[in-house]
Protein backbone atom coordinates (compact mmCIF):
# COMPACT_ATOMS: atom_id res chain seq x y z
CA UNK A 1 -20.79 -81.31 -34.21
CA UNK A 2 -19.24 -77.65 -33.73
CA UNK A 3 -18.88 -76.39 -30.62
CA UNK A 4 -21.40 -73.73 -31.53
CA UNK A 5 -23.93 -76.21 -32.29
CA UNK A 6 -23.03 -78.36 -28.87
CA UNK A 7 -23.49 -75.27 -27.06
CA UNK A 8 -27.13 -75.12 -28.69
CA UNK A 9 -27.93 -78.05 -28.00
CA UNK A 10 -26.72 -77.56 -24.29
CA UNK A 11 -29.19 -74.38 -23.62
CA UNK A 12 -32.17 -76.07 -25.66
CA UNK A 13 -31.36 -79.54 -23.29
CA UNK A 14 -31.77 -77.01 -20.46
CA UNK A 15 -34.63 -75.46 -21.35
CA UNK A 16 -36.62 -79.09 -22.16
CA UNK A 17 -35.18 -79.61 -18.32
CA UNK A 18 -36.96 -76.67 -16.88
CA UNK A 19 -40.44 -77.06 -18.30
CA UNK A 20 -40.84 -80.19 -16.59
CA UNK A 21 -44.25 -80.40 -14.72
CA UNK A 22 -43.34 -78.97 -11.05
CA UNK A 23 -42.01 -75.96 -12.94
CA UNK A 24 -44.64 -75.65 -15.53
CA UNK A 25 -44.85 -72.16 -14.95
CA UNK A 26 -43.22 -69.83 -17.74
CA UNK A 27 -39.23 -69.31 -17.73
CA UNK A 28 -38.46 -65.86 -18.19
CA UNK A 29 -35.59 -65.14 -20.94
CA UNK A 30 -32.04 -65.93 -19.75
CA UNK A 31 -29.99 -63.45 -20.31
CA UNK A 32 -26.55 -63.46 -18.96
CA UNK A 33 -28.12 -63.41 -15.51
CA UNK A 34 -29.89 -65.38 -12.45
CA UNK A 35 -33.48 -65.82 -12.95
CA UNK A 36 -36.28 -67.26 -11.01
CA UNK A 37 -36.59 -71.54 -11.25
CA UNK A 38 -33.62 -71.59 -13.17
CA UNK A 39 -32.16 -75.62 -12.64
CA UNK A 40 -28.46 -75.71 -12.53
CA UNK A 41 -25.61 -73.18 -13.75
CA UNK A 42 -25.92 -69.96 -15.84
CA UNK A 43 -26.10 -70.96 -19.71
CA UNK A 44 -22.40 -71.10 -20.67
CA UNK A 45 -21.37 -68.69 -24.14
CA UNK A 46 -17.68 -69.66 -23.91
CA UNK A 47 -15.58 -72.97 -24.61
CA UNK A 48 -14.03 -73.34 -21.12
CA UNK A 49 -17.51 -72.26 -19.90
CA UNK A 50 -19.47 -75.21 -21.34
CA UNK A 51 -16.13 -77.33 -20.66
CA UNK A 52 -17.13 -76.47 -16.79
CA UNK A 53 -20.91 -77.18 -16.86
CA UNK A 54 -20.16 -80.65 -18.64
CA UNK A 55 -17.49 -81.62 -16.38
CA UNK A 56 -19.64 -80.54 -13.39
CA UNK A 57 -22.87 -82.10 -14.51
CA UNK A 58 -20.76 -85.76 -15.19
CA UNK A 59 -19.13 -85.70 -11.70
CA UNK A 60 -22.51 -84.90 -9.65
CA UNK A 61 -23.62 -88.21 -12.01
CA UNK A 62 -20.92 -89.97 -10.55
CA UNK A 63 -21.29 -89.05 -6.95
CA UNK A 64 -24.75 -90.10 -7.57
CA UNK A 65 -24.40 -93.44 -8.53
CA UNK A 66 -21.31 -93.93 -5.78
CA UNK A 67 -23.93 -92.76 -3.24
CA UNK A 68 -26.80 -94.79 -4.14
CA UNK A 69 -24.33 -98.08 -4.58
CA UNK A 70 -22.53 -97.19 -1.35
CA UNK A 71 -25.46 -96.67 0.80
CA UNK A 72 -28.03 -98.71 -0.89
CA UNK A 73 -25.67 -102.12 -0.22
CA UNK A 74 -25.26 -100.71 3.46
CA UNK A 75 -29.33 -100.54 4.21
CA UNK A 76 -30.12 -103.39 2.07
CA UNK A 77 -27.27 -105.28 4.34
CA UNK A 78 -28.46 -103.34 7.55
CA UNK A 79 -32.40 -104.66 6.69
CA UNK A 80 -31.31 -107.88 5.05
CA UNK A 81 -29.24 -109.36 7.74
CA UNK A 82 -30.28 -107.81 10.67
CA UNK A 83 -30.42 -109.43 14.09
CA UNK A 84 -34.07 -110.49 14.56
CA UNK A 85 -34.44 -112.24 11.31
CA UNK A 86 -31.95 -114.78 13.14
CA UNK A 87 -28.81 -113.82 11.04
CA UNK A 88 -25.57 -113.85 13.35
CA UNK A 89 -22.32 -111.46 13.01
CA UNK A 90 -19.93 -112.79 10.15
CA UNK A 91 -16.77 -113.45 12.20
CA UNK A 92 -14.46 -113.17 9.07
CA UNK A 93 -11.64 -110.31 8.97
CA UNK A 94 -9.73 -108.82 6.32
CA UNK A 95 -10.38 -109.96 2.89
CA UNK A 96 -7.42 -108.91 0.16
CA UNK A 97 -9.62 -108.91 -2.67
CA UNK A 98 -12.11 -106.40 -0.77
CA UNK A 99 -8.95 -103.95 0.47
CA UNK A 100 -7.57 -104.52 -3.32
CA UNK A 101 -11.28 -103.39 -4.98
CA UNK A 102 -11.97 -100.57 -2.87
CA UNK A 103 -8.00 -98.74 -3.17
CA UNK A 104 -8.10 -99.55 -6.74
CA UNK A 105 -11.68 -98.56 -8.06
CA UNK A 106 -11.47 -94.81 -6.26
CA UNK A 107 -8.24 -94.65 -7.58
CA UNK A 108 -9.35 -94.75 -11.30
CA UNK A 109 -12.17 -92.96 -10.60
CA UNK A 110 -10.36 -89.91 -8.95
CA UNK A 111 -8.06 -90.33 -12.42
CA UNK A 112 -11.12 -90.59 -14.32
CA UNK A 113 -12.17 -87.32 -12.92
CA UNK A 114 -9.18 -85.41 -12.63
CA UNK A 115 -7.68 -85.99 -16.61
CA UNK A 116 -10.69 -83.91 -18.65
CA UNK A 117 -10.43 -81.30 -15.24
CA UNK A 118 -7.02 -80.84 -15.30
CA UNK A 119 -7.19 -80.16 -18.98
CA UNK A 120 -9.92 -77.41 -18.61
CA UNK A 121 -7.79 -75.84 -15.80
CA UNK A 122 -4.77 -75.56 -17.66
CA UNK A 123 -7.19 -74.12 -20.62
CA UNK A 124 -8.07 -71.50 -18.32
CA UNK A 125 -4.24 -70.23 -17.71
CA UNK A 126 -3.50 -69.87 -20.92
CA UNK A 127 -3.90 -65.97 -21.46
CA UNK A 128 -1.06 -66.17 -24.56
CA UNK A 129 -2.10 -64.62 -27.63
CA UNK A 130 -4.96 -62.02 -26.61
CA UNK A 131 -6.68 -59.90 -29.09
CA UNK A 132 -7.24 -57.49 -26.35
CA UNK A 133 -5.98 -56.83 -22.61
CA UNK A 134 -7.80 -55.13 -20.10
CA UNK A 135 -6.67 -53.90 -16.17
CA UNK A 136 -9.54 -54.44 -13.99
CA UNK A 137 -9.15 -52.75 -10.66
CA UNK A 138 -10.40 -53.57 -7.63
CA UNK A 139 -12.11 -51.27 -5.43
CA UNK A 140 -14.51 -50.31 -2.65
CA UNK A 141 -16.99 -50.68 -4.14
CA UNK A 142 -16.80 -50.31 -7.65
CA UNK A 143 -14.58 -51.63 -10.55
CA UNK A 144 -11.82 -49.74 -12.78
CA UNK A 145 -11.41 -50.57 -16.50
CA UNK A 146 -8.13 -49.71 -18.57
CA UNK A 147 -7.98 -51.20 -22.20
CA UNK A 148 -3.90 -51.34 -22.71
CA UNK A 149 -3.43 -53.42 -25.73
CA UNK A 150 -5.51 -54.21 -28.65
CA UNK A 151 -8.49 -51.84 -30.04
CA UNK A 152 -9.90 -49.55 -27.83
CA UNK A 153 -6.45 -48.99 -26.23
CA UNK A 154 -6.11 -45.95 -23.76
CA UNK A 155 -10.07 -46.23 -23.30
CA UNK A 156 -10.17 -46.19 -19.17
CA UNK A 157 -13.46 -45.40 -16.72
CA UNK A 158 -15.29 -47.00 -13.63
CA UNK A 159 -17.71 -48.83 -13.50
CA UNK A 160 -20.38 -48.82 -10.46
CA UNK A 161 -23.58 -49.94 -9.32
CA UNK A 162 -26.71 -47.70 -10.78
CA UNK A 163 -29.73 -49.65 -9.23
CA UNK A 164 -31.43 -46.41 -7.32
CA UNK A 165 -30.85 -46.65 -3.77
CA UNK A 166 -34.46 -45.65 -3.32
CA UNK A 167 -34.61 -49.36 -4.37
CA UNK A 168 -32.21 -50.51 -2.08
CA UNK A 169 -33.60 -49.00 0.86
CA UNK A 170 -31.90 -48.98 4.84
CA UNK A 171 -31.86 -50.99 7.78
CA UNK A 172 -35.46 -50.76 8.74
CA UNK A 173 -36.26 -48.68 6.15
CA UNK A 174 -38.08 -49.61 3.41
CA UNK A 175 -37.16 -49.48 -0.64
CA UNK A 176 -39.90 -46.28 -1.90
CA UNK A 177 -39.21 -47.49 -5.59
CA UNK A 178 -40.48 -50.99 -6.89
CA UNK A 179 -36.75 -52.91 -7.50
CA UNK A 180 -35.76 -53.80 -11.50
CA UNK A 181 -34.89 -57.49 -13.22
CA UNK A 182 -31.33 -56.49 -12.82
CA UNK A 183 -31.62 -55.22 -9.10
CA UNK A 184 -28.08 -54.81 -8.03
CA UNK A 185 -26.99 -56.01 -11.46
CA UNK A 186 -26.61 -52.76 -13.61
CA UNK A 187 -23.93 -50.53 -13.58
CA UNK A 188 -23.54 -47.37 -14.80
CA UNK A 189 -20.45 -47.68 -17.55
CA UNK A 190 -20.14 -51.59 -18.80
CA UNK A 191 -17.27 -53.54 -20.09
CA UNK A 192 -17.59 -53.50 -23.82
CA UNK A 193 -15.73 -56.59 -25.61
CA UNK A 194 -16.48 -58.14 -29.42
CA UNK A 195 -17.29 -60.97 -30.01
CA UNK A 196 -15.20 -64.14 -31.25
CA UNK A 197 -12.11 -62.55 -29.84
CA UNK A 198 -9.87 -63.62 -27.17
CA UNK A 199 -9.81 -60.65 -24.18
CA UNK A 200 -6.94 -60.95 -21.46
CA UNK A 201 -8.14 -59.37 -18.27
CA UNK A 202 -5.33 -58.32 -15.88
CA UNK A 203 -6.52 -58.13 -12.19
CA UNK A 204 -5.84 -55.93 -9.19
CA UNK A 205 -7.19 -54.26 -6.30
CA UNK A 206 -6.32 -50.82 -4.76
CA UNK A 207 -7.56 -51.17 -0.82
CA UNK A 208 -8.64 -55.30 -0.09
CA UNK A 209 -9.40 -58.58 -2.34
CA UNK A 210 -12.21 -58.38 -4.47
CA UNK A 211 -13.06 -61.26 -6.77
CA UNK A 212 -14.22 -60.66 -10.70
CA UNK A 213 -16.89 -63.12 -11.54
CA UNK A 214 -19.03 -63.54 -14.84
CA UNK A 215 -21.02 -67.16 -14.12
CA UNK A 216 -22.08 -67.25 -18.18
CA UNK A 217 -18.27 -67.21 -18.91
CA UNK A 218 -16.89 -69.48 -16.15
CA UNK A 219 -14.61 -66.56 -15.18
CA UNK A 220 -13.98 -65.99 -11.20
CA UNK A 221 -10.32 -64.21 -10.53
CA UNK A 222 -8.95 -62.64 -7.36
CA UNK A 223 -8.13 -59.00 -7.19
CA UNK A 224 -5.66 -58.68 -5.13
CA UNK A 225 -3.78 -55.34 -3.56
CA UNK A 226 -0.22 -55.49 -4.42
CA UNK A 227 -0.63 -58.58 -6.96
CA UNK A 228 -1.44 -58.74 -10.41
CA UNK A 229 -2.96 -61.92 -11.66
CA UNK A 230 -4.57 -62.47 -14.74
CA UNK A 231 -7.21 -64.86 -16.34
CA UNK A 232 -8.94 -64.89 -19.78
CA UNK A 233 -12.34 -65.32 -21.74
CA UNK A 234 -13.78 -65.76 -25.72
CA UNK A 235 -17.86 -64.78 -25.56
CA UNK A 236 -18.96 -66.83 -28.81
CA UNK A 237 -22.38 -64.71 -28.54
CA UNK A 238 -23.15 -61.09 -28.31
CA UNK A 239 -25.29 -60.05 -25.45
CA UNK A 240 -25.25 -58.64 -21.66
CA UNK A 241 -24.08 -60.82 -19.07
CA UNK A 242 -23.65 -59.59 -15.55
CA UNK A 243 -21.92 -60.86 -12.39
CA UNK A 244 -20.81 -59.28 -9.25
CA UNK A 245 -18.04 -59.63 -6.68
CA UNK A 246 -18.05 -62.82 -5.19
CA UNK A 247 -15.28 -62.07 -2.21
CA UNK A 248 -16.36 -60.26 0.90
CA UNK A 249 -14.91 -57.11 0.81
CA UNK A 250 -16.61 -54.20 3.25
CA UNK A 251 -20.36 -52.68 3.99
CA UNK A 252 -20.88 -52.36 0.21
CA UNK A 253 -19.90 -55.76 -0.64
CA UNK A 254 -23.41 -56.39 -1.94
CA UNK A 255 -23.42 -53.39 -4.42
CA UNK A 256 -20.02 -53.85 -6.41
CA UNK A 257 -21.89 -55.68 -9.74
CA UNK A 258 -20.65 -56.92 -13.06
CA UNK A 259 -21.86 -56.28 -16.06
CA UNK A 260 -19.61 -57.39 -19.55
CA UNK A 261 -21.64 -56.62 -23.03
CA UNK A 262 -20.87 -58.53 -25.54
CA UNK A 263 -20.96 -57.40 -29.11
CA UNK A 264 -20.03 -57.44 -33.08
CA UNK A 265 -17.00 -56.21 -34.30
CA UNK A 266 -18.78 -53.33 -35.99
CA UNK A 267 -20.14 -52.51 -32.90
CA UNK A 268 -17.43 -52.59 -30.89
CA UNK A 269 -15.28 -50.50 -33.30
CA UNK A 270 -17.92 -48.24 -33.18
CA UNK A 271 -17.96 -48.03 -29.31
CA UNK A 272 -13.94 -47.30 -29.29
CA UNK A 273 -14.62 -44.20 -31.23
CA UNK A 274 -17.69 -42.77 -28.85
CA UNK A 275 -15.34 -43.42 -25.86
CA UNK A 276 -12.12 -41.88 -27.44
CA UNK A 277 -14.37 -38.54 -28.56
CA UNK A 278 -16.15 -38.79 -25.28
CA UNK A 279 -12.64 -38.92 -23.09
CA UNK A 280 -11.23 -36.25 -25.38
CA UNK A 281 -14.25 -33.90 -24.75
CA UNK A 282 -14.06 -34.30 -21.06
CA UNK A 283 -10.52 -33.44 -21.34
CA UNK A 284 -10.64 -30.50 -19.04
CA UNK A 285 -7.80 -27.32 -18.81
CA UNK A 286 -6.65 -27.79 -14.72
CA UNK A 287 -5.98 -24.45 -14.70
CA UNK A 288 -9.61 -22.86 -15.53
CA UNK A 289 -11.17 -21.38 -12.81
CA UNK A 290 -14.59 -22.08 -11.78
CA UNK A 291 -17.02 -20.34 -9.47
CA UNK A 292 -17.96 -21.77 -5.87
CA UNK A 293 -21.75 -22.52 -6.84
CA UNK A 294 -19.61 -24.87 -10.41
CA UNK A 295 -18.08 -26.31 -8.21
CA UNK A 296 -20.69 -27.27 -5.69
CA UNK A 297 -22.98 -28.76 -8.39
CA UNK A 298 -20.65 -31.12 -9.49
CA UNK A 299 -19.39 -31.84 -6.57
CA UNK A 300 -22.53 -32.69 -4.99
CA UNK A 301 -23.11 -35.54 -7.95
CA UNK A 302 -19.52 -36.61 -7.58
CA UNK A 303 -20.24 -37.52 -3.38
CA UNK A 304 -23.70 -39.19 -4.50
CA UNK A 305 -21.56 -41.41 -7.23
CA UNK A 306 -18.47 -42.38 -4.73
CA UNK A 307 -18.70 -41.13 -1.33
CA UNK A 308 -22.60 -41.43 -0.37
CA UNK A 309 -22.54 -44.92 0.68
CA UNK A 310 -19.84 -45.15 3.45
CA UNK A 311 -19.97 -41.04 4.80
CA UNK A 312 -23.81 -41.03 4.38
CA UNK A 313 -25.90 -38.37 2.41
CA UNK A 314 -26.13 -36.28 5.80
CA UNK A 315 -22.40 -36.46 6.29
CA UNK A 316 -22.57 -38.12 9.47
CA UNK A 317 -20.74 -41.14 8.53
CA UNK A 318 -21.52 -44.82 10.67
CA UNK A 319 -20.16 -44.64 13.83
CA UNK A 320 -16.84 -46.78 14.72
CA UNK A 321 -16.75 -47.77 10.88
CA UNK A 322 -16.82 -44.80 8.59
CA UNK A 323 -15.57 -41.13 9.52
CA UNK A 324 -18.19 -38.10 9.56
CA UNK A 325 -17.64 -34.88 7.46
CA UNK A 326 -20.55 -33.00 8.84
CA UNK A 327 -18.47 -30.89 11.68
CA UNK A 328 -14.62 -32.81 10.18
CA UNK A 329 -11.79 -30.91 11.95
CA UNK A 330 -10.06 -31.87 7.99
CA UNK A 331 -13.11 -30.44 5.84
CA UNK A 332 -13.24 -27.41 8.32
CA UNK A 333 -9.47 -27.26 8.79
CA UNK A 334 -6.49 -26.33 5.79
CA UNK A 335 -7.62 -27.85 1.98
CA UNK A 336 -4.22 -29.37 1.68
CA UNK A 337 -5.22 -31.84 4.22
CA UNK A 338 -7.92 -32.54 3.02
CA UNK A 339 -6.55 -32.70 -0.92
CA UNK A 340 -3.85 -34.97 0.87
CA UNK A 341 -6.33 -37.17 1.75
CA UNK A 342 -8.16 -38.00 -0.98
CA UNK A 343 -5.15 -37.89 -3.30
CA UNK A 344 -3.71 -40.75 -1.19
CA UNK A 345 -5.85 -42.13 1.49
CA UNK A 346 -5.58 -42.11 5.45
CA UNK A 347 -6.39 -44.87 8.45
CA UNK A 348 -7.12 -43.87 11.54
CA UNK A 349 -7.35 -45.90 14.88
CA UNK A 350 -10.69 -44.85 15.74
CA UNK A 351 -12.70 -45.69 12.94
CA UNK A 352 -12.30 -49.33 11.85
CA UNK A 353 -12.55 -48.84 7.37
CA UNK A 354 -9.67 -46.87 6.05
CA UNK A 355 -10.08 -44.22 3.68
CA UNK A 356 -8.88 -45.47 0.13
CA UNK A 357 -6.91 -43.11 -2.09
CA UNK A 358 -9.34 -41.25 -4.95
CA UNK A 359 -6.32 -40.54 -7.06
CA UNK A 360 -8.25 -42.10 -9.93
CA UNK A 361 -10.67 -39.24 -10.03
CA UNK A 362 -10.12 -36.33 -12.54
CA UNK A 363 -8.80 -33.06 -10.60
CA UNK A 364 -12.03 -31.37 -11.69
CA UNK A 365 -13.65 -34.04 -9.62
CA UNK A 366 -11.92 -33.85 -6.46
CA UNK A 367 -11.66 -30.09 -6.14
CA UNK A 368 -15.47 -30.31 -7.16
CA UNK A 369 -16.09 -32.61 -4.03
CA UNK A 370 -14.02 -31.08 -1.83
CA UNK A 371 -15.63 -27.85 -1.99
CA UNK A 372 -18.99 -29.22 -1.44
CA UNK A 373 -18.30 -30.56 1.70
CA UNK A 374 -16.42 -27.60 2.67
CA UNK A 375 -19.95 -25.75 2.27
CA UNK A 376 -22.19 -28.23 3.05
CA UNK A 377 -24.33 -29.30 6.42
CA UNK A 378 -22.62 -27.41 9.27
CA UNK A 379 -19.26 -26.93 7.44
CA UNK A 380 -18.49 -23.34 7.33
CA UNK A 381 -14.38 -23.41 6.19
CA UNK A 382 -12.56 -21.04 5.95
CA UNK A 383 -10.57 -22.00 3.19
CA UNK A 384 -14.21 -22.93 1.07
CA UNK A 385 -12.81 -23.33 -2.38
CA UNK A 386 -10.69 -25.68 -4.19
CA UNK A 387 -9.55 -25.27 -7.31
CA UNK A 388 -8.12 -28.03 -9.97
CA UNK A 389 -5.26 -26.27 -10.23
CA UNK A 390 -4.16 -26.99 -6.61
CA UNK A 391 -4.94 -30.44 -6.94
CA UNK A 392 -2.92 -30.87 -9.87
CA UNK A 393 0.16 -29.53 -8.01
CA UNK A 394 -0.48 -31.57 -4.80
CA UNK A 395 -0.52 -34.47 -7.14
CA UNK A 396 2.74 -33.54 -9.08
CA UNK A 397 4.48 -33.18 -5.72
């Protein structure tokens, strides 16, 4: 049987085992994702995956039978001999047979168990040989993707959470919009792979660990600041499958999803060329200059994208956690500070989350920002406009 066919077989077995009568209800479509009265682990669409959720679903058998052997000869003994039935204590002590049974049957179990798992392990370490490599950054609280070797190389954009947060909602506050199927499990850009190929991801972080998990793929691999570790996956169908950080990592820890699509090589090809034409035509000239109300537009969607969620749409920030801008002595003070800032971060004592650096923003982007909070709320600067230009040279210095 191919292993295409065995994983067939392994989703149809799954499906027979979720129609059973308690759950006679009707399964919605899996799709890469958790859904309601689904029994076990995500249907696997790679080798190692279905490698995992064999080896998983063999070893729960066995601690199965152990416990029902182990504790069904202690009650039947407790029930069987007990006191008022007139049986007496056994007076005998050690027995060598007994202590030889009991070392040497766990020890060829363990063995049992550990040759097939150590196999799939060192599977999963083996990132030789990759049709394509990918950097996958780590940040609150989105991801960053960089495609370095193979097709699509140079293609590089992030990669957040785009479930409304009128769907979200606050503490004590009620979500005003009815939530989707893939609440908290859509993003705005997606990883785009093909199919049948081998793709290398290299992992990092840029402010504390974050952890990249796709369940469907049997993929979960720290991101760690200052370390670069790397893991490895081959998606042997096309379709959407979606994860999220799986290591607590801030406020936002919740909103920092997944999402990997999955398709042909004709697709994919196809893909590489909107990106490249797409990054090409956003290729802006740093030294055009653009008027304060420009600038204010888009910097108004740029702090709804990446700033909203930890300074708060009214600026105010969360007291003892995040810093407010609404009344900042650094929006309302020199723009070089405040350029400083963003280009490369800043902790204070007084406010427990540190300010990560933005550095991976365009220039456009972060003058944009800047000047809307220069000349928003009850900002008044004095120095009101930013211009790409100046960013560019504050990040040349």
């Amino acid at each position: 049987m191919t292993h295409a066919k065995r994983l067939q077989a392994l989703m149809l077995g799954l499906a027979v085992s979720a129609s059973i009568p308690a759950l006679a209800l009707p399964m919605p479509e899996i799709t890469g994702r958790p859904v309601e009265r689904q029994l076990g682990m995500q249907p696997p669409v790679t080798q190692i995956g279905a490698e995992v959720y064999s080896l998983h679903n063999w070893m729960m058998l066995v601690c199965l039978i152990i416990f029902i052997g182990v504790f069904g000869v202690m009650f039947y003994s407790v029930f069987r001999h007990r006191k008022s039935l007139g049986h007496k204590a056994a007076t005998f002590h050690e027995s060598t047979a007994v202590e030889i049974a009991w070392t040497v049957v766990p020890f060829l179990i363990v063995i049992g168990m550990a040759l097939p798992a150590t196999r799939t392990v060192i599977a999963m370490k083996d990132t030789s040989n990759p049709d394509l490599t990918i950097k996958v950054t780590g940040m609150q609280w989105k991801w960053g993707y960089d495609y370095l070797k193979g097709e699509g190389e140079g293609i590089s954009f992030l990669s957040a959470l785009s479930t409304p947060r009128d769907q979200v909602g606050a503490p004590g506050v009620a979500p005003t919009e009815p939530r989707g199927d893939n609440y908290l499990l859509e993003v705005d850009n997606e990883m785009v792979v093909p199919v049948n190929k081998k793709i290398r991801l290299v992992l990092t972080a840029n402010d504390v660990i974050h952890s990249w998990t796709i369940p469907a793929f049997a993929v979960k691999q720290d991101a760690i600041p200052g370390f670069v570790r790397d893991t490895w996956f081959r998606a042997e169908q096309t379709g959407t499958y979606r994860g999220s950080c799986v290591e607590l990592c801030g406020k936002e820890h919740a909103f920092m999803p997944i999402v990997v699509k999955v398709v042909s090589q004709d697709e994919y090809t196809a893909w590489v060329g909107a990106q490249k034409a797409k990054m090409a035509a956003a290729a802006e000239n740093p030294n055009k200059v653009w008027t304060l109300d420009e600038l204010k537009t888009r910097g108004e969607k740029v702090y709804a994208t990446d700033c909203v969620a930890c300074h708060q749409a009214n600026g105010k920030g969360v007291p003892g956690t995040f810093a407010p801008l609404d009344g900042s002595p650094v929006v309302n003070g020199p723009k070089a500070e405040q350029i400083e800032v963003l280009l490369n971060g800043k902790h204070s004592g007084k406010y427990s989350a540190e300010m990560p650096s933005w550095k991976q923003l365009s220039d456009t982007d972060i003058a944009a920002v800047i000047t809307y909070t220069r000349n928003n709320w009850s900002n008044h600067a004095a120095e009101n406009i930013v211009q790409p230009a100046e960013v560019l040279a504050a990040r040349s210095k």
